[in-house]
N, C-alpha and C. Protein backbone atom coordinates (compact mmCIF):
# COMPACT_ATOMS: atom_id res chain seq x y z
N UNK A 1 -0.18 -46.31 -44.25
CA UNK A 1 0.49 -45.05 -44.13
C UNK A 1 -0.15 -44.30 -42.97
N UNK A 2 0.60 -43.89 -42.37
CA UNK A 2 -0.11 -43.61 -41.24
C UNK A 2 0.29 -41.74 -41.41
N UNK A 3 -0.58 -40.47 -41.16
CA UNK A 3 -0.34 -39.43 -41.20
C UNK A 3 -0.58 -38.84 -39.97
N UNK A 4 0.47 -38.25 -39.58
CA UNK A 4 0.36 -37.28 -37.98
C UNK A 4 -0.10 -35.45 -38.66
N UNK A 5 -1.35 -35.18 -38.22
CA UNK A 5 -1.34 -33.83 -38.40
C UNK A 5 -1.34 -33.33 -37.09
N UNK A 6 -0.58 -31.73 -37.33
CA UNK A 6 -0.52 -31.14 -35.57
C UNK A 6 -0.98 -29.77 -36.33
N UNK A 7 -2.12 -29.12 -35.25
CA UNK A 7 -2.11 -27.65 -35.82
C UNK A 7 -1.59 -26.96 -34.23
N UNK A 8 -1.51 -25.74 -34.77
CA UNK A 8 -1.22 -24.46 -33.94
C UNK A 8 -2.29 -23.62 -34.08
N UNK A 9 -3.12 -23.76 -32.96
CA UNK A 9 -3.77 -22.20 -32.88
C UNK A 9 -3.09 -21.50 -32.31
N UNK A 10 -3.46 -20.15 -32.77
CA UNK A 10 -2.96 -19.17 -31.91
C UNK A 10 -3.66 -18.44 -31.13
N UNK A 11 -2.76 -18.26 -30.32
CA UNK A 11 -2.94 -17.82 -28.43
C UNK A 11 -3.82 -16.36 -28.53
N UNK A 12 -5.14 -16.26 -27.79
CA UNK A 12 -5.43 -15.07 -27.97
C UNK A 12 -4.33 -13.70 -27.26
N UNK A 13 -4.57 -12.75 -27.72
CA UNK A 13 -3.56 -12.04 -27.63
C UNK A 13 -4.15 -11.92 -25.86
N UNK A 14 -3.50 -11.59 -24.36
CA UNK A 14 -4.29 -11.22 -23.30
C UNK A 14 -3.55 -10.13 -23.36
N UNK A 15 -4.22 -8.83 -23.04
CA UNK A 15 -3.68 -7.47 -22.18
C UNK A 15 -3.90 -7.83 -21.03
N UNK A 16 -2.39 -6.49 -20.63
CA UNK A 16 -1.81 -6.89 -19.64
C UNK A 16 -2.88 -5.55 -18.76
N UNK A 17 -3.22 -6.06 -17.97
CA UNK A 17 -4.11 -4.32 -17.03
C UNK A 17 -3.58 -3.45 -16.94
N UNK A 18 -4.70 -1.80 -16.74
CA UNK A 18 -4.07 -1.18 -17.27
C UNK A 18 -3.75 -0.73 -15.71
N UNK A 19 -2.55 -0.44 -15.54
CA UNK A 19 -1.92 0.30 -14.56
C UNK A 19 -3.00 1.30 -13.62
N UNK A 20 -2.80 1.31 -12.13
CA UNK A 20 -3.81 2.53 -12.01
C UNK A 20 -3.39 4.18 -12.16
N UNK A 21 -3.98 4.85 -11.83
CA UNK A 21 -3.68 5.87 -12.30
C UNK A 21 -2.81 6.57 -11.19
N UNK A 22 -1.37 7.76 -11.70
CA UNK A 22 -0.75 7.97 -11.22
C UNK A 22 -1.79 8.98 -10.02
N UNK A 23 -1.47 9.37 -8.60
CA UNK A 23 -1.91 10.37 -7.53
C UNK A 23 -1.35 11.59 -7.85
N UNK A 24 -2.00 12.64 -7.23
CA UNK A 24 -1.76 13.61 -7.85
C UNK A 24 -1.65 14.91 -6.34
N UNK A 25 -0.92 15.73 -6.19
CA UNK A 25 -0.99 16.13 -4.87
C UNK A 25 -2.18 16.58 -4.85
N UNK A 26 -3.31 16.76 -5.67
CA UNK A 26 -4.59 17.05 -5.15
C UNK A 26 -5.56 16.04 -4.56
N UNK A 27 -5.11 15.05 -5.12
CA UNK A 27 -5.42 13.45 -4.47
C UNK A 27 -5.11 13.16 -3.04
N UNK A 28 -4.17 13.88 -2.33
CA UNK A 28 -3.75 13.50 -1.17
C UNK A 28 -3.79 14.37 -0.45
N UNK A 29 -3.73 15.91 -0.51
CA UNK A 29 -3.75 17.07 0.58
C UNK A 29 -5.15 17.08 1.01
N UNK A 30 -5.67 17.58 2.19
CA UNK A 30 -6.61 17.14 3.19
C UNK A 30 -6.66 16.36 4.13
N UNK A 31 -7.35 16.76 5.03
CA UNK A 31 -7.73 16.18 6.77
C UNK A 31 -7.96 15.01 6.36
N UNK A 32 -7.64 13.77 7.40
CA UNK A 32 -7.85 12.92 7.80
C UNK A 32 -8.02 12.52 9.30
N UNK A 33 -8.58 11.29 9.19
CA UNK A 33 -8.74 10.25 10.74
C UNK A 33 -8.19 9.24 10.45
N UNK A 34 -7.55 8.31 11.31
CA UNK A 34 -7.09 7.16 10.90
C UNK A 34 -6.17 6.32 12.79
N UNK A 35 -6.54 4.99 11.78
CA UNK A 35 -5.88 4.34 13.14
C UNK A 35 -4.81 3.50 12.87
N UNK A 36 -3.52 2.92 13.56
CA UNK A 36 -2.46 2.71 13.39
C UNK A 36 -2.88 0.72 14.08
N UNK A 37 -2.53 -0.05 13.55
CA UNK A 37 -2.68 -0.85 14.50
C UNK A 37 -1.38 -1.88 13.96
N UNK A 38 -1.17 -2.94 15.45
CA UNK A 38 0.07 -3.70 15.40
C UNK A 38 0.11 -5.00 13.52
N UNK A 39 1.20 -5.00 13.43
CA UNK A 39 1.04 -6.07 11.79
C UNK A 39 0.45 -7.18 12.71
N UNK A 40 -0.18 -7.90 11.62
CA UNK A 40 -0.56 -9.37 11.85
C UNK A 40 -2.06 -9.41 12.68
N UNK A 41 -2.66 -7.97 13.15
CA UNK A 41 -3.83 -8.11 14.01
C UNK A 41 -4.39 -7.18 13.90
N UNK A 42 -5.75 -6.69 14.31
CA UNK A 42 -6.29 -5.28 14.59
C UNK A 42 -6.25 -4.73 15.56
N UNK A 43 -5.71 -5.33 16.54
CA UNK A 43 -5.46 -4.19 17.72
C UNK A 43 -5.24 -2.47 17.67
N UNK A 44 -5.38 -1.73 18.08
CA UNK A 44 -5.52 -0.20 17.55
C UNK A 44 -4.07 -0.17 18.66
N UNK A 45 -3.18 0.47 18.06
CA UNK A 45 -2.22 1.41 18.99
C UNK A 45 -2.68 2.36 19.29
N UNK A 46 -3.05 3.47 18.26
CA UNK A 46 -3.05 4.61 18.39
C UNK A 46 -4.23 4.96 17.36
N UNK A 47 -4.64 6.16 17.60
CA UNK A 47 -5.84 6.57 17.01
C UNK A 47 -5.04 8.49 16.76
N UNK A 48 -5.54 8.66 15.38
CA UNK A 48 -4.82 10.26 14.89
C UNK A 48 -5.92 11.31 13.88
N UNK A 49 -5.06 12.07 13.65
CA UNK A 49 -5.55 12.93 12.39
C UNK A 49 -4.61 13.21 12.03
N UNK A 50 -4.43 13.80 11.00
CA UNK A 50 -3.79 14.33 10.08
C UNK A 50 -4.12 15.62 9.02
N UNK A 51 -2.99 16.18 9.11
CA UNK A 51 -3.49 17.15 7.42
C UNK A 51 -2.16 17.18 6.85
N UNK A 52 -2.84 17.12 5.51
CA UNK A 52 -1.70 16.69 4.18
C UNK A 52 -2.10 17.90 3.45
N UNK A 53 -0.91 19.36 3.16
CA UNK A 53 -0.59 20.16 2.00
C UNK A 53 0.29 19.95 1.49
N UNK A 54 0.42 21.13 0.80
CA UNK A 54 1.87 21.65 0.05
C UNK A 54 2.46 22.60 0.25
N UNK A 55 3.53 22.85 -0.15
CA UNK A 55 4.88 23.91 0.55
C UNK A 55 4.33 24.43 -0.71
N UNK A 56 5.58 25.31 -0.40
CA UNK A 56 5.56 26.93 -1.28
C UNK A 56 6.06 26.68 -2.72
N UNK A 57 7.09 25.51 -2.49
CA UNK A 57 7.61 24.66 -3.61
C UNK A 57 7.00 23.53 -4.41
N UNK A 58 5.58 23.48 -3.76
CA UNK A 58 4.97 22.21 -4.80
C UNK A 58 5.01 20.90 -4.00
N UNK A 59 5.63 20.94 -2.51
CA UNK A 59 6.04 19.31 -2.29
C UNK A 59 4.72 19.17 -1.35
N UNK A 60 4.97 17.62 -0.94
CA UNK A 60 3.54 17.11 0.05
C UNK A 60 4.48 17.56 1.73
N UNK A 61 3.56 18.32 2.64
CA UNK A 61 4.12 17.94 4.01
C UNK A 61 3.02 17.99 4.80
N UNK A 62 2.85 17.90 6.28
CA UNK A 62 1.64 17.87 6.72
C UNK A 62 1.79 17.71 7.99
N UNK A 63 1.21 17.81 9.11
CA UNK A 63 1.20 17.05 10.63
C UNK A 63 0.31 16.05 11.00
N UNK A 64 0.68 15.28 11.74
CA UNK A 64 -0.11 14.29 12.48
C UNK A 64 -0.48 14.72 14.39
N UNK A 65 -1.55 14.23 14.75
CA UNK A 65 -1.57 14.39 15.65
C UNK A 65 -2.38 13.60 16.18
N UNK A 66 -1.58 13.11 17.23
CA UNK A 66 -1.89 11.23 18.24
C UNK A 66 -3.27 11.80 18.82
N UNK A 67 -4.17 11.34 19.24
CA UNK A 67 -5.23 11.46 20.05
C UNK A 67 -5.10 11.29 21.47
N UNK A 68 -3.98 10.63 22.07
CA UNK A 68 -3.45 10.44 23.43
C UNK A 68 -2.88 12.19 23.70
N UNK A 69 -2.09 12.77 22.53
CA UNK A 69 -1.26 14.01 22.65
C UNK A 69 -1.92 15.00 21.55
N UNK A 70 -3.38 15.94 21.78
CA UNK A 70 -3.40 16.25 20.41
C UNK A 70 -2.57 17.51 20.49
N UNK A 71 -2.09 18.57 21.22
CA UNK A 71 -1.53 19.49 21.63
C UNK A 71 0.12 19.06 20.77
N UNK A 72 -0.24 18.30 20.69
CA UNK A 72 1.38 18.07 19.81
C UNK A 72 1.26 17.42 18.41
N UNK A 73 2.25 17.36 17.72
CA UNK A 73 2.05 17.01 16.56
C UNK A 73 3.50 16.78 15.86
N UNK A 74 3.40 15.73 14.85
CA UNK A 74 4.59 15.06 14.03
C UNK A 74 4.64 15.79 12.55
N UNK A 75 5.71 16.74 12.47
CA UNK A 75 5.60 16.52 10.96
C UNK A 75 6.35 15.95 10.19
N UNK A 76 5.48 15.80 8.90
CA UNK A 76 6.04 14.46 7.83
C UNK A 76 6.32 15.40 6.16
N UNK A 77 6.77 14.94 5.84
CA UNK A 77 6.88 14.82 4.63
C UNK A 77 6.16 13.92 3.27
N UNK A 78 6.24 14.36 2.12
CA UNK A 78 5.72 13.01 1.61
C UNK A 78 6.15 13.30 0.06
N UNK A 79 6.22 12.05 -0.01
CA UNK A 79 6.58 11.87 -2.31
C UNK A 79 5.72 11.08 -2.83
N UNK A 80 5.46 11.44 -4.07
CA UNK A 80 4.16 10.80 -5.03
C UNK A 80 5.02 9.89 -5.54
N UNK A 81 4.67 9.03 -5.54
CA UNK A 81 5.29 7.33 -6.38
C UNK A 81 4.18 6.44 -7.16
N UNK A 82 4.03 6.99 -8.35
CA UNK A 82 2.78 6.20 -9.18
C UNK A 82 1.40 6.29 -8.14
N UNK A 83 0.99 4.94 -7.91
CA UNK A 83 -0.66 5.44 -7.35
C UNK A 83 -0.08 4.95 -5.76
N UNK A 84 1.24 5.46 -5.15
CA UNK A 84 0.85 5.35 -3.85
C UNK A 84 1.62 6.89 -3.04
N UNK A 85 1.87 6.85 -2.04
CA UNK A 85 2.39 8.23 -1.41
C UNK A 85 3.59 7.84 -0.25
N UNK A 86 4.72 8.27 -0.29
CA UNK A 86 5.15 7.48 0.86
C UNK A 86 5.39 8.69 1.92
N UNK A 87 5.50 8.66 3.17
CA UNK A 87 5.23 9.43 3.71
C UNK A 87 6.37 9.57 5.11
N UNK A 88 6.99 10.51 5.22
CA UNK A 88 8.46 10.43 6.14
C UNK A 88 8.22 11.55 7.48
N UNK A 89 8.24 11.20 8.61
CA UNK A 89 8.19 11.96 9.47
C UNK A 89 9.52 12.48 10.26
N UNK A 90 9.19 13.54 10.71
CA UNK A 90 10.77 13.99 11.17
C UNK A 90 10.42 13.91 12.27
N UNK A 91 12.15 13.61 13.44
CA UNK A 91 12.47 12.83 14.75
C UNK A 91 11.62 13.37 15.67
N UNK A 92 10.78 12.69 16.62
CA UNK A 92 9.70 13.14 17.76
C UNK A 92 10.27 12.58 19.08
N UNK A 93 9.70 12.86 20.03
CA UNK A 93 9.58 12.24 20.92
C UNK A 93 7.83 11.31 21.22
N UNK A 94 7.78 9.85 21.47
CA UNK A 94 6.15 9.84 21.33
C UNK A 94 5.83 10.08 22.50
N UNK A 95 4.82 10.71 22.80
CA UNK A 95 3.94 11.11 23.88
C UNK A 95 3.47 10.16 24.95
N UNK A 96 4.38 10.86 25.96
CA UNK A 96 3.99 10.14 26.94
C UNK A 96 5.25 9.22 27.50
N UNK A 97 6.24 9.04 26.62
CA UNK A 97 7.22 8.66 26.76
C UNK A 97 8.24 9.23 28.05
N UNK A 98 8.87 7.92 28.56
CA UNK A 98 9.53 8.33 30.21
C UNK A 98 11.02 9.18 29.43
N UNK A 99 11.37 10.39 29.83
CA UNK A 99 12.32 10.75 30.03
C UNK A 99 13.71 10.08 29.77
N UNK A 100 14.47 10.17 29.00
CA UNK A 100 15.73 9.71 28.01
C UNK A 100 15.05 8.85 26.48
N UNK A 101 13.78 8.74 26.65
CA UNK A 101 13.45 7.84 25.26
C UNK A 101 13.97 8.84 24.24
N UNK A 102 14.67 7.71 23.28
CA UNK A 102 15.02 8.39 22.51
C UNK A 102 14.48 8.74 21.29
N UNK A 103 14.54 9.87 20.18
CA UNK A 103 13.57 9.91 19.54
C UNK A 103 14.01 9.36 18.18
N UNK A 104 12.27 8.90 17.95
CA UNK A 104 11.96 8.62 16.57
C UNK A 104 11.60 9.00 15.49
N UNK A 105 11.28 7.96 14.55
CA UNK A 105 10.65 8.50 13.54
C UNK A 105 10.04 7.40 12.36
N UNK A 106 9.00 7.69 11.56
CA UNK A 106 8.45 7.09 10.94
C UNK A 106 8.44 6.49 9.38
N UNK A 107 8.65 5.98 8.66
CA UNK A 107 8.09 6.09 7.55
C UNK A 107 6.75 5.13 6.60
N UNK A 108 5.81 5.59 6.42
CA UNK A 108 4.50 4.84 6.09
C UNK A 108 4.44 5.02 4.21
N UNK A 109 4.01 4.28 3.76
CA UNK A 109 3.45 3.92 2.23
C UNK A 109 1.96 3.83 2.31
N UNK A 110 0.81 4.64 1.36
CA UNK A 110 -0.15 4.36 1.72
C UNK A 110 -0.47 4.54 0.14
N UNK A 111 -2.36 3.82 0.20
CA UNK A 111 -2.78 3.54 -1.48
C UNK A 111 -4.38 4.43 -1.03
N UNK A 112 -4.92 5.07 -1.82
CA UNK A 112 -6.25 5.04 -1.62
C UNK A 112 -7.42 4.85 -2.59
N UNK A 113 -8.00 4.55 -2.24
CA UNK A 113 -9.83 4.06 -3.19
C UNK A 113 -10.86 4.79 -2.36
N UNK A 114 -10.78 5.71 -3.39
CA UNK A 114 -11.92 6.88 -2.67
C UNK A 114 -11.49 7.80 -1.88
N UNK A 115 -12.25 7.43 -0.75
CA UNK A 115 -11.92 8.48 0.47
C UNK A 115 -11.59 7.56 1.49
N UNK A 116 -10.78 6.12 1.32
CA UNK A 116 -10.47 5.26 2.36
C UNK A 116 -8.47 5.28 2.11
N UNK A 117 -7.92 5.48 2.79
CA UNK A 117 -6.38 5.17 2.72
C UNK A 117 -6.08 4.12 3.62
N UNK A 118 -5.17 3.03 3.04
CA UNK A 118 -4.97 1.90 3.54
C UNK A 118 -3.37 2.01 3.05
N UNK A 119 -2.73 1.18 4.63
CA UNK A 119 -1.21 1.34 4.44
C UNK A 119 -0.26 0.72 5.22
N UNK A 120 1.00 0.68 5.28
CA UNK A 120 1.62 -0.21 6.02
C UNK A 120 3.27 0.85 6.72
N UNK A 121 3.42 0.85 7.67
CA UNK A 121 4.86 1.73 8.46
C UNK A 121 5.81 1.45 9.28
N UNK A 122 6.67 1.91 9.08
CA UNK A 122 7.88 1.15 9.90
C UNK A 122 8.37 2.28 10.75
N UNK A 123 8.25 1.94 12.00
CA UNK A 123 8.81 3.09 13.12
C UNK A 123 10.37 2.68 13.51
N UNK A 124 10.64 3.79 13.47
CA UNK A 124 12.63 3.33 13.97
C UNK A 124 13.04 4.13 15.03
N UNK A 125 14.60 4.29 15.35
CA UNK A 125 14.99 5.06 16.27
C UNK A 125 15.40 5.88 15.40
N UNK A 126 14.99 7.20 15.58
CA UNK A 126 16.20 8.39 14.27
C UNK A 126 17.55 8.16 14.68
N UNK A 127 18.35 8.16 15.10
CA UNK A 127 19.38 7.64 15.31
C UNK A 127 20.30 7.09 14.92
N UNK A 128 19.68 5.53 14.82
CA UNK A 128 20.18 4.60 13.83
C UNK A 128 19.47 3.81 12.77
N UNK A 129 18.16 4.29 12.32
CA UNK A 129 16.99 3.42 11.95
C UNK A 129 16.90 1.72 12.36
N UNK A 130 17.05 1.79 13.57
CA UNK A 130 16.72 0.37 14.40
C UNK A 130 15.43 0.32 14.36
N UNK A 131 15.10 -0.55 13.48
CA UNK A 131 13.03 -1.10 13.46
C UNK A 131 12.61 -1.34 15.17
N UNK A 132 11.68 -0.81 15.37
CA UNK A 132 11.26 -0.80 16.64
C UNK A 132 9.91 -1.30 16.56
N UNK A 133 8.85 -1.04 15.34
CA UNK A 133 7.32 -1.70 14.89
C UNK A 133 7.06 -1.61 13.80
N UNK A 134 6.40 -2.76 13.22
CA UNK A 134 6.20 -2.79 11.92
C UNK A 134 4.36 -2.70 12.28
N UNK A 135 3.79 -2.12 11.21
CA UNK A 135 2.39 -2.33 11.53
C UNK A 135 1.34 -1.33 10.27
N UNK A 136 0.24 -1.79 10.72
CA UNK A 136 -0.64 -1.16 9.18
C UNK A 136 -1.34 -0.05 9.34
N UNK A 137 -2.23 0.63 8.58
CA UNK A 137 -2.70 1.97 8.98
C UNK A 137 -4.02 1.72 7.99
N UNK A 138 -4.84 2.63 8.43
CA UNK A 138 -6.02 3.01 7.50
C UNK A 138 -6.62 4.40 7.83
N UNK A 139 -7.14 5.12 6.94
CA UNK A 139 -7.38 6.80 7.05
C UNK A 139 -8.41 6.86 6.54
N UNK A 140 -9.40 8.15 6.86
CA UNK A 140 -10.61 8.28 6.18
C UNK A 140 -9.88 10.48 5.83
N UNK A 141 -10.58 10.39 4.75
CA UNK A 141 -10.49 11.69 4.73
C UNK A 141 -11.45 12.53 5.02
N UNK A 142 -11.21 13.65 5.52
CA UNK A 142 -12.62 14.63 6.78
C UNK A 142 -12.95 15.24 5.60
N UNK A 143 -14.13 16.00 5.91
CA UNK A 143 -14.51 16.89 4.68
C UNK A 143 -13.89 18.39 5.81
C-alpha cells in the first residue's frame, strides 16, 4: 500500500511597505540651488535657484532663476501629489535666445530625502507642447 501524504504550510503573511509619507507645502516652500542636466548623462545645462511659496490661496508657486540670466526669472506653479511635487512653469522666453524663438515652457516632477531634491522635466514649445528636452534635475535647499 503505498500512502502519498502532501502538507500545506502556510505562507507567512508579507506586508506590503508602508507608503512614504504624503509632502506637505511646508516640505517644499524655500530657496533652493540646483542643476538641470541632459537625460542619459551628467552634463550640466544649466545651473539655477529657486524659491518655492504659497499664494494667498494655499497653492505652491515660486520663481526660478537661470544663472546665465539671474535678472530674470520663470514662474512656476506647483501641486502636491502624495510624496512628490509636480511643478509647471508659465511660457518664457530662455535667455539668451536669438530673436523669433519661440516661447516655452516646462514641466518637472520632483521627490525629496532631506534637504536633497531629485527629479526628472520635460521642456516644450507653449504653443503646441512639442517635446524639445527631456532631462533630470537635482536641488539642494538654502537655509
Amino acid at each position: 500500500m503505498l500512502v502519498l501524504a502532501v502538507g500545506c504550510a502556510k505562507e507567512p503573511k508579507v506586508e506590503a511597505p508602508a507608503a512614504p509619507a504624503a509632502l506637505t507645502v511646508t516640505d517644499v516652500t524655500g530657496s533652493y540651488t540646483g542643476s538641470t542636466m541632459a537625460n542619459g548623462t551628467d552634463s550640466v545645462l544649466s545651473t539655477w535657484t529657486s524659491v518655492a511659496m504659497t499664494n494667498a490661496a494655499g497653492g505652491l508657486e515660486g520663481k526660478l532663476m537661470d544663472a546665465k540670466a539671474p535678472t530674470d526669472s520663470v514662474a512656476f506653479t506647483g501641486v502636491l501629489s502624495a510624496d512628490s511635487v509636480i511643478w509647471s512653469s508659465a511660457p518664457f522666453i530662455p535667455a539668451g535666445a536669438p530673436a523669433g524663438t519661440p516661447q516655452m515652457k516646462w514641466i518637472a516632477v520632483g521627490h525629496v530625502s532631506g534637504n536633497t531634491w531629485t527629479g526628472t522635466a520635460v521642456t516644450m514649445i507653449a504653443a503646441t507642447d512639442s517635446v524639445t528636452q527631456n532631462s533630470h534635475w537635482t536641488a539642494t535647499r538654502t537655509p
